[in-house]
PDB file of N, CA and C in Angstrom:
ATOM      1  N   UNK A   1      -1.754  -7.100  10.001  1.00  0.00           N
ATOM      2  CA  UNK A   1      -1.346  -6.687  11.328  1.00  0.00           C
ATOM      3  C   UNK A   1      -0.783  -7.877  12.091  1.00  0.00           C
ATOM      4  N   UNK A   2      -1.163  -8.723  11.748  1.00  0.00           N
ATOM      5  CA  UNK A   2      -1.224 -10.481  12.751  1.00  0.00           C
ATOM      6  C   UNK A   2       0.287 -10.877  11.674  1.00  0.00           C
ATOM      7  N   UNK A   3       0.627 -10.589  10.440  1.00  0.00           N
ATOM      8  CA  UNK A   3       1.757 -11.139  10.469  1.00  0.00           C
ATOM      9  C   UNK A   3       2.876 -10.413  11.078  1.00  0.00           C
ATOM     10  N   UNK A   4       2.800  -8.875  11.294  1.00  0.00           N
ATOM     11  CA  UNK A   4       3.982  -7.808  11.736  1.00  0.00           C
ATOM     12  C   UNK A   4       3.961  -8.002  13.281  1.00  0.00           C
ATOM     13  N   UNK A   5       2.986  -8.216  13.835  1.00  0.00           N
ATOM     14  CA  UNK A   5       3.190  -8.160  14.932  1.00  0.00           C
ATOM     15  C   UNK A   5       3.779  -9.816  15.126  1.00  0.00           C
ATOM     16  N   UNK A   6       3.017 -10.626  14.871  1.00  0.00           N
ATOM     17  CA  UNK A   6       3.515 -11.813  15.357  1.00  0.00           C
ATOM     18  C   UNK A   6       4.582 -12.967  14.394  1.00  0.00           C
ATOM     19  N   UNK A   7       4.707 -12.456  13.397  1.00  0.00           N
ATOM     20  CA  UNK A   7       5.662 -12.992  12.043  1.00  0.00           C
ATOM     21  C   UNK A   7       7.286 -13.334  12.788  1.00  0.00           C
ATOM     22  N   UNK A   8       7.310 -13.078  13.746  1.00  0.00           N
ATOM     23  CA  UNK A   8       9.265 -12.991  14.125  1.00  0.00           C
ATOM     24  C   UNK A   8       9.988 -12.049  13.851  1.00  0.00           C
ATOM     25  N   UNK A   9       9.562 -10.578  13.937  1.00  0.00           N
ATOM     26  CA  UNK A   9      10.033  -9.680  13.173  1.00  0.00           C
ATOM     27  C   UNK A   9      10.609  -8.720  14.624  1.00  0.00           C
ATOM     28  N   UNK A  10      11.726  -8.085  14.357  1.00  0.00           N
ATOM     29  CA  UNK A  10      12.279  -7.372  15.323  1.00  0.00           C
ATOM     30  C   UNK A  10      11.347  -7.018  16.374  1.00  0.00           C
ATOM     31  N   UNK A  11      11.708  -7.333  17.749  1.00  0.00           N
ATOM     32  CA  UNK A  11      10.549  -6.944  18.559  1.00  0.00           C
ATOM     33  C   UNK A  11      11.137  -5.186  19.069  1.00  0.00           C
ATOM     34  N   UNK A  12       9.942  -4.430  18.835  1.00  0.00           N
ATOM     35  CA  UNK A  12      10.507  -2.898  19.476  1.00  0.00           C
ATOM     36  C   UNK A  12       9.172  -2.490  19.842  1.00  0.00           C
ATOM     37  N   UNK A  13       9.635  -1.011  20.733  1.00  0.00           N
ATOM     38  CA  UNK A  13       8.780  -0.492  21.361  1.00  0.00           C
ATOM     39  C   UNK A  13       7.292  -0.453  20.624  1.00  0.00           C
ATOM     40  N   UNK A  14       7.237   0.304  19.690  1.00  0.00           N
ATOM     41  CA  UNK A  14       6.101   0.768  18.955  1.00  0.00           C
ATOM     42  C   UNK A  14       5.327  -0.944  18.249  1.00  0.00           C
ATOM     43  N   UNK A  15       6.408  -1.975  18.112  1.00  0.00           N
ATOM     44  CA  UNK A  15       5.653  -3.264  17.882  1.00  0.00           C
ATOM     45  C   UNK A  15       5.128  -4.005  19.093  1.00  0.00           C
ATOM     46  N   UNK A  16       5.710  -3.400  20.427  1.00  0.00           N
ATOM     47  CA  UNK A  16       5.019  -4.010  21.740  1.00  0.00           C
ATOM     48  C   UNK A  16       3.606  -3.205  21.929  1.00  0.00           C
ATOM     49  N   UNK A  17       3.747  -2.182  21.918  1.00  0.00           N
ATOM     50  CA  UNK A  17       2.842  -1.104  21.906  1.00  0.00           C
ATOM     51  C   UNK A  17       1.198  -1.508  21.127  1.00  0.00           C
ATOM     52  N   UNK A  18       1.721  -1.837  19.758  1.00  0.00           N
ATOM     53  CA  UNK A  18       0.263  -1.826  18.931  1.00  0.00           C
ATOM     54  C   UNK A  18      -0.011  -3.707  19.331  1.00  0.00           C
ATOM     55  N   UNK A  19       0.938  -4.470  19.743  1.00  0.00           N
ATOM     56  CA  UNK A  19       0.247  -6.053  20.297  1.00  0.00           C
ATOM     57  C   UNK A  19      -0.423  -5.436  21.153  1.00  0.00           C
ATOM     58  N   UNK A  20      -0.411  -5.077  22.235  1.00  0.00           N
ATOM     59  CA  UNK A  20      -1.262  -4.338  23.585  1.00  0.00           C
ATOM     60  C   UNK A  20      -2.096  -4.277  23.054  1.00  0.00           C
ATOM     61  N   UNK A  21      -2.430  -3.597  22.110  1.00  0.00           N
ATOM     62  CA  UNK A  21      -3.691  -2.091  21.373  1.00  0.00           C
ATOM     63  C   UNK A  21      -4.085  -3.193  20.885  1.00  0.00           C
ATOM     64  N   UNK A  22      -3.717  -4.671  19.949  1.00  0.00           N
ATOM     65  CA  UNK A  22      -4.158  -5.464  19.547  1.00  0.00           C
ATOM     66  C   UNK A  22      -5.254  -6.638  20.591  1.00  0.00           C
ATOM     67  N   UNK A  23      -4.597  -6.741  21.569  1.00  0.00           N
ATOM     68  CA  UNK A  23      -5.093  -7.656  22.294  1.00  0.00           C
ATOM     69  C   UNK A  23      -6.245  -7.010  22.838  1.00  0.00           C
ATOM     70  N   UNK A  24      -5.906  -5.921  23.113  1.00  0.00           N
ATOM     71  CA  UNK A  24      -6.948  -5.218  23.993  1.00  0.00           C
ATOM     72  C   UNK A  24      -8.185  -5.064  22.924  1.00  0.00           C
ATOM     73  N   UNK A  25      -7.568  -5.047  21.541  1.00  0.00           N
ATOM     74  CA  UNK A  25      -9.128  -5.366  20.597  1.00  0.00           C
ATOM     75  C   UNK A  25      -9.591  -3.346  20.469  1.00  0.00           C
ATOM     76  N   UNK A  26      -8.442  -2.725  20.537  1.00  0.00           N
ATOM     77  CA  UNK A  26      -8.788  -1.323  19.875  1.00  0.00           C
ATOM     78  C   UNK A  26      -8.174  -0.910  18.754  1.00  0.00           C
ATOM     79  N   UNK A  27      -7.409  -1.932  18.051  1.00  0.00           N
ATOM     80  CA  UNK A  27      -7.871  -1.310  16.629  1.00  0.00           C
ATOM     81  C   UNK A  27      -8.624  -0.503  15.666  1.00  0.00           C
ATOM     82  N   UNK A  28      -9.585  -0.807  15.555  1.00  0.00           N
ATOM     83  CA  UNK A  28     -10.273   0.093  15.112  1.00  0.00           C
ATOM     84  C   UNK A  28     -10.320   1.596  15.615  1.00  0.00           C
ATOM     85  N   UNK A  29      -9.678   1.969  16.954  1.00  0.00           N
ATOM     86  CA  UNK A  29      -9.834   3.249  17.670  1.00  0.00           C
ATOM     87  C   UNK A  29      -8.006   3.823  16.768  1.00  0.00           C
ATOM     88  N   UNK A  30      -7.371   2.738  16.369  1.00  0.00           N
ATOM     89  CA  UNK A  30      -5.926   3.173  15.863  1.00  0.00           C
ATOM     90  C   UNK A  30      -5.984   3.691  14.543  1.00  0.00           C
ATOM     91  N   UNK A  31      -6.894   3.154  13.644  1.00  0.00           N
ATOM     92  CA  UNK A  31      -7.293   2.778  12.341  1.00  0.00           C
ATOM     93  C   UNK A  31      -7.927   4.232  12.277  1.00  0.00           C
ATOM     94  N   UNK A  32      -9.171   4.478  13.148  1.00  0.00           N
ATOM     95  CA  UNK A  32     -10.104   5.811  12.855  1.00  0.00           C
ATOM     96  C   UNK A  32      -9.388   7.210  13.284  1.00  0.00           C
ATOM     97  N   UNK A  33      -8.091   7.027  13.976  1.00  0.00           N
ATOM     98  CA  UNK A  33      -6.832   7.971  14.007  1.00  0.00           C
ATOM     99  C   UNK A  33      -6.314   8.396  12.557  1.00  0.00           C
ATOM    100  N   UNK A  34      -6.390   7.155  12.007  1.00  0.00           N
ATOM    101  CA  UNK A  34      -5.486   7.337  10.360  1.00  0.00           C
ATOM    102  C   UNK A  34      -6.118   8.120   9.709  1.00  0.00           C
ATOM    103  N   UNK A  35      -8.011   8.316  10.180  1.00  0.00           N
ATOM    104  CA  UNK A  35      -8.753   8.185   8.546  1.00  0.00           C
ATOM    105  C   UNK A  35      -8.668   9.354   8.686  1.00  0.00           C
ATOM    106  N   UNK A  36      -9.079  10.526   7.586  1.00  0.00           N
ATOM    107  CA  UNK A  36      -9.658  11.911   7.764  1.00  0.00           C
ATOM    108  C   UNK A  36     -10.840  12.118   7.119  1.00  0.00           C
ATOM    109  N   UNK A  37     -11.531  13.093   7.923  1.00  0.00           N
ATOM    110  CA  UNK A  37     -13.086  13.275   7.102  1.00  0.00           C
ATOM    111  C   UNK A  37     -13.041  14.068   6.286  1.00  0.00           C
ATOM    112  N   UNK A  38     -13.833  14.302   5.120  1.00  0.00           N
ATOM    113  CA  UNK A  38     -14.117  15.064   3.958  1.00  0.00           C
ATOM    114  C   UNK A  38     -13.698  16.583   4.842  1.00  0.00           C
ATOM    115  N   UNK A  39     -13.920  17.106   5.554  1.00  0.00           N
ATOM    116  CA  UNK A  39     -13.601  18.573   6.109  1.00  0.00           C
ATOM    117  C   UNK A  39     -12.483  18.677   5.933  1.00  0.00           C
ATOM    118  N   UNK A  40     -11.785  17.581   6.627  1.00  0.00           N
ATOM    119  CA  UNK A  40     -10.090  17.363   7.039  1.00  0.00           C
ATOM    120  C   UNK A  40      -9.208  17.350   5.446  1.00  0.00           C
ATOM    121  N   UNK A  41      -9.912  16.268   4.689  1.00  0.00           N
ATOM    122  CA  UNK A  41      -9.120  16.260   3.082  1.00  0.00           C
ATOM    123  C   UNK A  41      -9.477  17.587   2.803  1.00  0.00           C
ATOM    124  N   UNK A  42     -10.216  18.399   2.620  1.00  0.00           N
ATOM    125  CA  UNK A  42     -10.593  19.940   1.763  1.00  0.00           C
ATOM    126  C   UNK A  42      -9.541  20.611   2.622  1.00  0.00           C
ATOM    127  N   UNK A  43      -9.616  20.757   3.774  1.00  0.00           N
ATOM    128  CA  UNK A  43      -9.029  21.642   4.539  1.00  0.00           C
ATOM    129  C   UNK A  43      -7.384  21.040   3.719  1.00  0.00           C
ATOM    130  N   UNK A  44      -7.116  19.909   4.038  1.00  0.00           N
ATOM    131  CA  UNK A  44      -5.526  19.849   3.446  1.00  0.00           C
ATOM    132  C   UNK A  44      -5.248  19.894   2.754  1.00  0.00           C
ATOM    133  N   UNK A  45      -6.417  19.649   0.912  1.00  0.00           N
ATOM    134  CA  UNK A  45      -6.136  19.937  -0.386  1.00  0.00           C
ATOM    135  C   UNK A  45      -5.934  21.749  -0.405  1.00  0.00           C
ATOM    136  N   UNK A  46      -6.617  22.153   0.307  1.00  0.00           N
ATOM    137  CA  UNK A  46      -6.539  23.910  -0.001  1.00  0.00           C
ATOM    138  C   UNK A  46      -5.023  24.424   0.926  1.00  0.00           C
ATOM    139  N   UNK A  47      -4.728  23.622   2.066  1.00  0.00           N
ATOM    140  CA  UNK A  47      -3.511  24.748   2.428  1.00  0.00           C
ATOM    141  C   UNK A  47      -1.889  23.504   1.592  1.00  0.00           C
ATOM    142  N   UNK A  48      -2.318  22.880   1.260  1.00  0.00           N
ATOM    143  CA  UNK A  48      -1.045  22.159   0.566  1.00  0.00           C
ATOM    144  C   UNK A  48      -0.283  21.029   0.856  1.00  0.00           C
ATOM    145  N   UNK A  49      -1.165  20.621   2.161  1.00  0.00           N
ATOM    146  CA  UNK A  49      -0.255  19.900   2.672  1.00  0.00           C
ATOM    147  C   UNK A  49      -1.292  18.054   2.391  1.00  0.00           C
ATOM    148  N   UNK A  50      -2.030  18.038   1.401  1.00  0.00           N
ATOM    149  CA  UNK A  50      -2.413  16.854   0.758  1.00  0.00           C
ATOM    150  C   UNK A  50      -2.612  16.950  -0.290  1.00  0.00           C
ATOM    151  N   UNK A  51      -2.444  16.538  -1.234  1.00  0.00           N
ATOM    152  CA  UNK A  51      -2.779  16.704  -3.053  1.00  0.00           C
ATOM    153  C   UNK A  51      -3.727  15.203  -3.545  1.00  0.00           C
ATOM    154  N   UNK A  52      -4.340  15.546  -4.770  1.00  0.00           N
ATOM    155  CA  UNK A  52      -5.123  14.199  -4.924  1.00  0.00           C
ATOM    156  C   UNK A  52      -4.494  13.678  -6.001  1.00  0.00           C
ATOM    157  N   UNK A  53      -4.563  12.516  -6.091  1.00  0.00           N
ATOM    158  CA  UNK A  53      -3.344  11.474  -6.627  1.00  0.00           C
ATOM    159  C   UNK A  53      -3.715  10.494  -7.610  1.00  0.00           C
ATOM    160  N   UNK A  54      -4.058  10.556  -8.808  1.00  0.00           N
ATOM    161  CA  UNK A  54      -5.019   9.664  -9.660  1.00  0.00           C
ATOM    162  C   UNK A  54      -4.284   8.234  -9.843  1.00  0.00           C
ATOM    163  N   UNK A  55      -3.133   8.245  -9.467  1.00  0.00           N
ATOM    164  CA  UNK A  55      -2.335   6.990 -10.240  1.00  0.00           C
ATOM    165  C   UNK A  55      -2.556   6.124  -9.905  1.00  0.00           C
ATOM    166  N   UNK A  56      -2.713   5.336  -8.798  1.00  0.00           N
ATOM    167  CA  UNK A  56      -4.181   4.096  -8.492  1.00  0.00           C
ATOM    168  C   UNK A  56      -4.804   4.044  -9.567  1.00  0.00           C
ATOM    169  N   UNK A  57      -5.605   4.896  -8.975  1.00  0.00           N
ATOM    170  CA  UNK A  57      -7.047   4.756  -9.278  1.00  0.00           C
ATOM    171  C   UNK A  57      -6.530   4.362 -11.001  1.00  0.00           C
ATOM    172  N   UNK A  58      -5.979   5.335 -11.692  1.00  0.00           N
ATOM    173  CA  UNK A  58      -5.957   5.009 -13.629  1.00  0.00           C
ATOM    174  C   UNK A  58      -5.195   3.596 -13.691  1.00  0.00           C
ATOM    175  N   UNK A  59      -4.546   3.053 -12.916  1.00  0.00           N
ATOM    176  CA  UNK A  59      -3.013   2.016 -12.815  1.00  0.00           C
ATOM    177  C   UNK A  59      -3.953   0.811 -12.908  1.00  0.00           C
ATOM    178  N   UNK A  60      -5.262   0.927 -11.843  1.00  0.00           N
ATOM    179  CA  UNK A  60      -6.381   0.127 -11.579  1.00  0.00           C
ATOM    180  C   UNK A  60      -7.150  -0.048 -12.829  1.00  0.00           C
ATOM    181  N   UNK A  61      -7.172   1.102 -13.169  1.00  0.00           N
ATOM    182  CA  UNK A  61      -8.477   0.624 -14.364  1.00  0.00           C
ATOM    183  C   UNK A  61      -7.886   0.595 -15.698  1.00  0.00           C
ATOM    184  N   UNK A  62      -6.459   0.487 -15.641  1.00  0.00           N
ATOM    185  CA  UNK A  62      -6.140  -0.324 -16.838  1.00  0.00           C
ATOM    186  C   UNK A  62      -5.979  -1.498 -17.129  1.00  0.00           C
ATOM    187  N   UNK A  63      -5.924  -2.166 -15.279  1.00  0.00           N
ATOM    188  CA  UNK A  63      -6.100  -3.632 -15.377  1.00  0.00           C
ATOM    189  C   UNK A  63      -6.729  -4.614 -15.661  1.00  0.00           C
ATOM    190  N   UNK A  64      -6.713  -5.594 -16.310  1.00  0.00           N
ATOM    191  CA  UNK A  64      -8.021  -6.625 -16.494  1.00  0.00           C
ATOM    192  C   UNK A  64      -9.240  -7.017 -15.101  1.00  0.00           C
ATOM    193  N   UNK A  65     -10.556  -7.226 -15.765  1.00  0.00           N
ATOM    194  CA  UNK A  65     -11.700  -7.668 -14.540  1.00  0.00           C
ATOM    195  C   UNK A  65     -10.494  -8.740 -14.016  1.00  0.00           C
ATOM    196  N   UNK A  66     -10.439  -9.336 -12.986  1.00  0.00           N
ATOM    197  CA  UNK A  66     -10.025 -10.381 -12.643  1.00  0.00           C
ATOM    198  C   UNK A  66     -11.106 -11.494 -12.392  1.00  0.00           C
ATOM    199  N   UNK A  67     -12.579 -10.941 -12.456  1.00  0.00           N
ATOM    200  CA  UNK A  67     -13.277 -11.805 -12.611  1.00  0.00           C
ATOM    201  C   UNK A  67     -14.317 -12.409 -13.976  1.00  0.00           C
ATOM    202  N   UNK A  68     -13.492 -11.403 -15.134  1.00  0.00           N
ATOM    203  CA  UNK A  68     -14.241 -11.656 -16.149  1.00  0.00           C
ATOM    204  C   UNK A  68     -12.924 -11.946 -16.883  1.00  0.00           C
ATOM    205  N   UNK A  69     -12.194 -12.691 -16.319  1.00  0.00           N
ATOM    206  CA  UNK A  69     -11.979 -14.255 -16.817  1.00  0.00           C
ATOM    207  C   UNK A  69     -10.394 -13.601 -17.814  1.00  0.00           C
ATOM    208  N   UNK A  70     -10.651 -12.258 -18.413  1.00  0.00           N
ATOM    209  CA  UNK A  70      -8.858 -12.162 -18.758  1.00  0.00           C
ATOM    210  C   UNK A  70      -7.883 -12.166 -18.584  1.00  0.00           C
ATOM    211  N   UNK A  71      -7.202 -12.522 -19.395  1.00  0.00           N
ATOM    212  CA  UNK A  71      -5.554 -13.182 -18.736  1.00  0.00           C
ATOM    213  C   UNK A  71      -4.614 -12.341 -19.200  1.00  0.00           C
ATOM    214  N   UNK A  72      -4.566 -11.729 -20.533  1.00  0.00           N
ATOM    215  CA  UNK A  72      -3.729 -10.684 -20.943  1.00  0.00           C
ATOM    216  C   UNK A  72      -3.829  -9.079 -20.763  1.00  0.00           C
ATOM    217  N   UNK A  73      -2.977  -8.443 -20.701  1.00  0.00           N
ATOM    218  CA  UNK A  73      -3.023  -6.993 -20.327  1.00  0.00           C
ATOM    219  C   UNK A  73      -3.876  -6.218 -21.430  1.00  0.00           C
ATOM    220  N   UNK A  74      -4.763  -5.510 -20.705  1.00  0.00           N
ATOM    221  CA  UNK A  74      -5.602  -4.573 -21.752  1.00  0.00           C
ATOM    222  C   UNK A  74      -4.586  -4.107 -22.722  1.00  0.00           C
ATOM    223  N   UNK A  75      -5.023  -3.860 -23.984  1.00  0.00           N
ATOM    224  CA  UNK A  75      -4.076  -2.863 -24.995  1.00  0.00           C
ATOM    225  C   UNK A  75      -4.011  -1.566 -24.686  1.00  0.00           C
ATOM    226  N   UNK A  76      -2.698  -1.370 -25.231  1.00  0.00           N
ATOM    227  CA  UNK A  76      -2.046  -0.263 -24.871  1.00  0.00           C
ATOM    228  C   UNK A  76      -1.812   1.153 -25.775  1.00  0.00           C
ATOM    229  N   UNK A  77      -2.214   2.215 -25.674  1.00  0.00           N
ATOM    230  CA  UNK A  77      -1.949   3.025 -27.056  1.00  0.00           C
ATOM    231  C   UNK A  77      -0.096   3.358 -27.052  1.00  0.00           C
ATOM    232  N   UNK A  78       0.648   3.654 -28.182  1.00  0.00           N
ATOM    233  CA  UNK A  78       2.008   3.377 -28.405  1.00  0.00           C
ATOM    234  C   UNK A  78       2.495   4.514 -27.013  1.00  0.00           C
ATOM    235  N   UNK A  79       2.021   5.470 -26.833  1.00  0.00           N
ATOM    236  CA  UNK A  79       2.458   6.250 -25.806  1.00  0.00           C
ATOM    237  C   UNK A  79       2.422   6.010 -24.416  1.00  0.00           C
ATOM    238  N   UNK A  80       1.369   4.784 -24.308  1.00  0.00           N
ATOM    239  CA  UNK A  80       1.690   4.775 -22.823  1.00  0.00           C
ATOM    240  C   UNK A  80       1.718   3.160 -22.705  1.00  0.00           C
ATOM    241  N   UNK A  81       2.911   2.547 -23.861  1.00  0.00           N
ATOM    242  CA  UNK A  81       3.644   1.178 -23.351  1.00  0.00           C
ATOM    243  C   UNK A  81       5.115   1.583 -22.515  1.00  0.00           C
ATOM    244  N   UNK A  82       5.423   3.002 -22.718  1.00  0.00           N
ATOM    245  CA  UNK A  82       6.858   2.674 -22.266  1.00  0.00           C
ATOM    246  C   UNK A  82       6.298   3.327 -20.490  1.00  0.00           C
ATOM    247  N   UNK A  83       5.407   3.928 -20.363  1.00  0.00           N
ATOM    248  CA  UNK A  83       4.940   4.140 -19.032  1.00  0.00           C
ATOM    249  C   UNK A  83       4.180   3.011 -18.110  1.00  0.00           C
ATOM    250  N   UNK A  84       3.727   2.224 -18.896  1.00  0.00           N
ATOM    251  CA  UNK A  84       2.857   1.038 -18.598  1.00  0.00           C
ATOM    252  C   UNK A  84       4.708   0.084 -18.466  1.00  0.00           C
ATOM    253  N   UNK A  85       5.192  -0.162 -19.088  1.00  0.00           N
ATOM    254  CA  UNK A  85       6.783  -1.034 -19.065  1.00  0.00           C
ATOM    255  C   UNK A  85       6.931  -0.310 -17.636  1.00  0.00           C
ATOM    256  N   UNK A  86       7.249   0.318 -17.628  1.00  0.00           N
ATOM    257  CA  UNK A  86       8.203   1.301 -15.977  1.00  0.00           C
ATOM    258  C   UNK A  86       7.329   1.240 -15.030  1.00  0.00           C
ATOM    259  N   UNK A  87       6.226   1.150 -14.997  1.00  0.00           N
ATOM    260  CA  UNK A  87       5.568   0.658 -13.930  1.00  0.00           C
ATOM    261  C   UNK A  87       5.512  -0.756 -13.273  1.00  0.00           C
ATOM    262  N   UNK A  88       5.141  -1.157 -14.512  1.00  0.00           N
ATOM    263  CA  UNK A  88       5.387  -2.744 -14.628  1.00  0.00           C
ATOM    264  C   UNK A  88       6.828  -2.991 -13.664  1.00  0.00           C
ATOM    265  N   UNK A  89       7.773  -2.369 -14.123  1.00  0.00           N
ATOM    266  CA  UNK A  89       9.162  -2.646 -13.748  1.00  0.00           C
ATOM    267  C   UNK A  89       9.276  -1.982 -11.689  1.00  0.00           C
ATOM    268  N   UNK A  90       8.690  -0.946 -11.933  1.00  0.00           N
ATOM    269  CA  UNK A  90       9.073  -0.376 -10.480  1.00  0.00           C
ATOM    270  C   UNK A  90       7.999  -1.272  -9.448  1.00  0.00           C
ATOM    271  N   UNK A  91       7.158  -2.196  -9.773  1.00  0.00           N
ATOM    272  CA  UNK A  91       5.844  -2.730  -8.866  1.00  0.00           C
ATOM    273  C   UNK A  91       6.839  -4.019  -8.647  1.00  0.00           C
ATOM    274  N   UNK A  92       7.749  -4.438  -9.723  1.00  0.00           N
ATOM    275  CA  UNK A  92       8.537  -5.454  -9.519  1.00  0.00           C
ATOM    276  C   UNK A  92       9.512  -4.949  -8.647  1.00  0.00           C
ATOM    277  N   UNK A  93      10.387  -4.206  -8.792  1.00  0.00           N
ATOM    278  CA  UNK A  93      11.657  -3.573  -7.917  1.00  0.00           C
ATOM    279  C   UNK A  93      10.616  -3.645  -6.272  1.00  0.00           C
ATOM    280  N   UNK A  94       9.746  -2.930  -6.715  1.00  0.00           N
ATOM    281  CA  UNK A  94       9.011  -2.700  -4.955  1.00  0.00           C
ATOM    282  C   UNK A  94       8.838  -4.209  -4.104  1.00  0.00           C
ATOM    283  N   UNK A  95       8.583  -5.081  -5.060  1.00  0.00           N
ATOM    284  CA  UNK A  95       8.354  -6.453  -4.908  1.00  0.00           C
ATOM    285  C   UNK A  95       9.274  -7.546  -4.241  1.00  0.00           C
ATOM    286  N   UNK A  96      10.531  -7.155  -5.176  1.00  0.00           N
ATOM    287  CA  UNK A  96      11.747  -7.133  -4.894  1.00  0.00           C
ATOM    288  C   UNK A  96      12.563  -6.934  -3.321  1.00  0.00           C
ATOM    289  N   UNK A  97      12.296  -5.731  -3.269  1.00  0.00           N
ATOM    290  CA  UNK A  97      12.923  -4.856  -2.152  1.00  0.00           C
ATOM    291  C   UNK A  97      12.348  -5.392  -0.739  1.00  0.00           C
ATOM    292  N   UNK A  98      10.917  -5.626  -0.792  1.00  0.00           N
ATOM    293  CA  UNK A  98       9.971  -5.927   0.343  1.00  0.00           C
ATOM    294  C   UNK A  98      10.790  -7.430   0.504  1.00  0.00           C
ATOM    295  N   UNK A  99      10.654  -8.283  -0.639  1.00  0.00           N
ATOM    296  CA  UNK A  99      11.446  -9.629  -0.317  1.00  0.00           C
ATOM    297  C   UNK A  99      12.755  -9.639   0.540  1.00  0.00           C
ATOM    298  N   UNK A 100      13.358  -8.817   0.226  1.00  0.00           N
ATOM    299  CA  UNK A 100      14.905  -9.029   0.473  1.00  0.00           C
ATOM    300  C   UNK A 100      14.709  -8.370   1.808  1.00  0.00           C
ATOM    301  N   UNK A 101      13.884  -7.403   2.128  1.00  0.00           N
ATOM    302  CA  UNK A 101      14.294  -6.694   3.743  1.00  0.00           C
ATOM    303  C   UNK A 101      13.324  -7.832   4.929  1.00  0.00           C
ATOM    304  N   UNK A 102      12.820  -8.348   4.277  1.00  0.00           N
ATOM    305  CA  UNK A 102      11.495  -9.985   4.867  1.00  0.00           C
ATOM    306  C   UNK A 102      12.932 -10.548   5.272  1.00  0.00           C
ATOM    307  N   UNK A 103      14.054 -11.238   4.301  1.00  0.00           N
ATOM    308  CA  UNK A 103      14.981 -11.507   4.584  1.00  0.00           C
ATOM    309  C   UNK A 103      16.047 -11.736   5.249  1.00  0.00           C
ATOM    310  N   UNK A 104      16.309 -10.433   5.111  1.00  0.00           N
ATOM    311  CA  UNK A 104      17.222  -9.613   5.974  1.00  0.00           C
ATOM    312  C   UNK A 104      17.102  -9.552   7.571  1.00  0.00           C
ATOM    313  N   UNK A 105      16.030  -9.580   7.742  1.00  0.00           N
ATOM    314  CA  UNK A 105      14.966  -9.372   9.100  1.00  0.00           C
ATOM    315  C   UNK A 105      14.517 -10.495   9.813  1.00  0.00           C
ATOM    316  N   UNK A 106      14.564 -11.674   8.857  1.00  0.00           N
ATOM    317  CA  UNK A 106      15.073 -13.139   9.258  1.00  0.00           C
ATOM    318  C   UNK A 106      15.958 -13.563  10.084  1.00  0.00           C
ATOM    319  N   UNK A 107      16.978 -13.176   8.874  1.00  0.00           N
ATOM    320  CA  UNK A 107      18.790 -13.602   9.274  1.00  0.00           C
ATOM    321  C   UNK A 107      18.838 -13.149  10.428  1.00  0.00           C
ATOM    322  N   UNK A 108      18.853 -11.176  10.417  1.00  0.00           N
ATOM    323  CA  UNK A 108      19.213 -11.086  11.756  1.00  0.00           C
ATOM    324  C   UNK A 108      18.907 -11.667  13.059  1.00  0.00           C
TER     325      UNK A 108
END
């Protein structure tokens, strides 16, 4: 939050807005806007308008402990290297993209 708001980044309404909400130290009242309670997710998994989304969560647990010390990518069964590759590839593109608009947002 402390780099968007204060990083040098285009100043606009909605970024003056949440410094206020920042200073004033109600965050957390912005944050508990976002969350929804277990009623709220059921209620939106049943009329359609939220679905549950495993790809984290599996993307996660194909990754190595980072604290039990491995350095190479878990093995892969032959079917899911070229899905494990394209991920690999689109986390880079995303990586990518975030760099260049950081950039961009500079210059201007």
């Amino acid at each position: 939050m402390e780099v968007n708001l204060f990083g040098g980044f285009d100043e606009t309404p909605r970024r003056r807005e949440l410094r206020r909400i920042y200073e004033e130290g109600r965050l957390p009242e912005v944050y508990a806007g976002l969350v929804l309670d277990e009623a709220q997710v059921q209620a939106g998994i049943r009329d359609g308008t939220l679905i549950v989304d495993h790809g984290l969560r599996d993307f996660l647990r194909a990754c190595p402990d980072p604290l039990a010390g491995e350095r190479s990518s878990p093995p892969l069964a032959p079917e899911q290297d070229l899905q494990a590759e394209l991920e690999a590839i689109r986390l880079d593109v995303m990586s990518a993209l975030a760099r260049g608009e950081e950039l961009e947002t500079r210059r201007r």
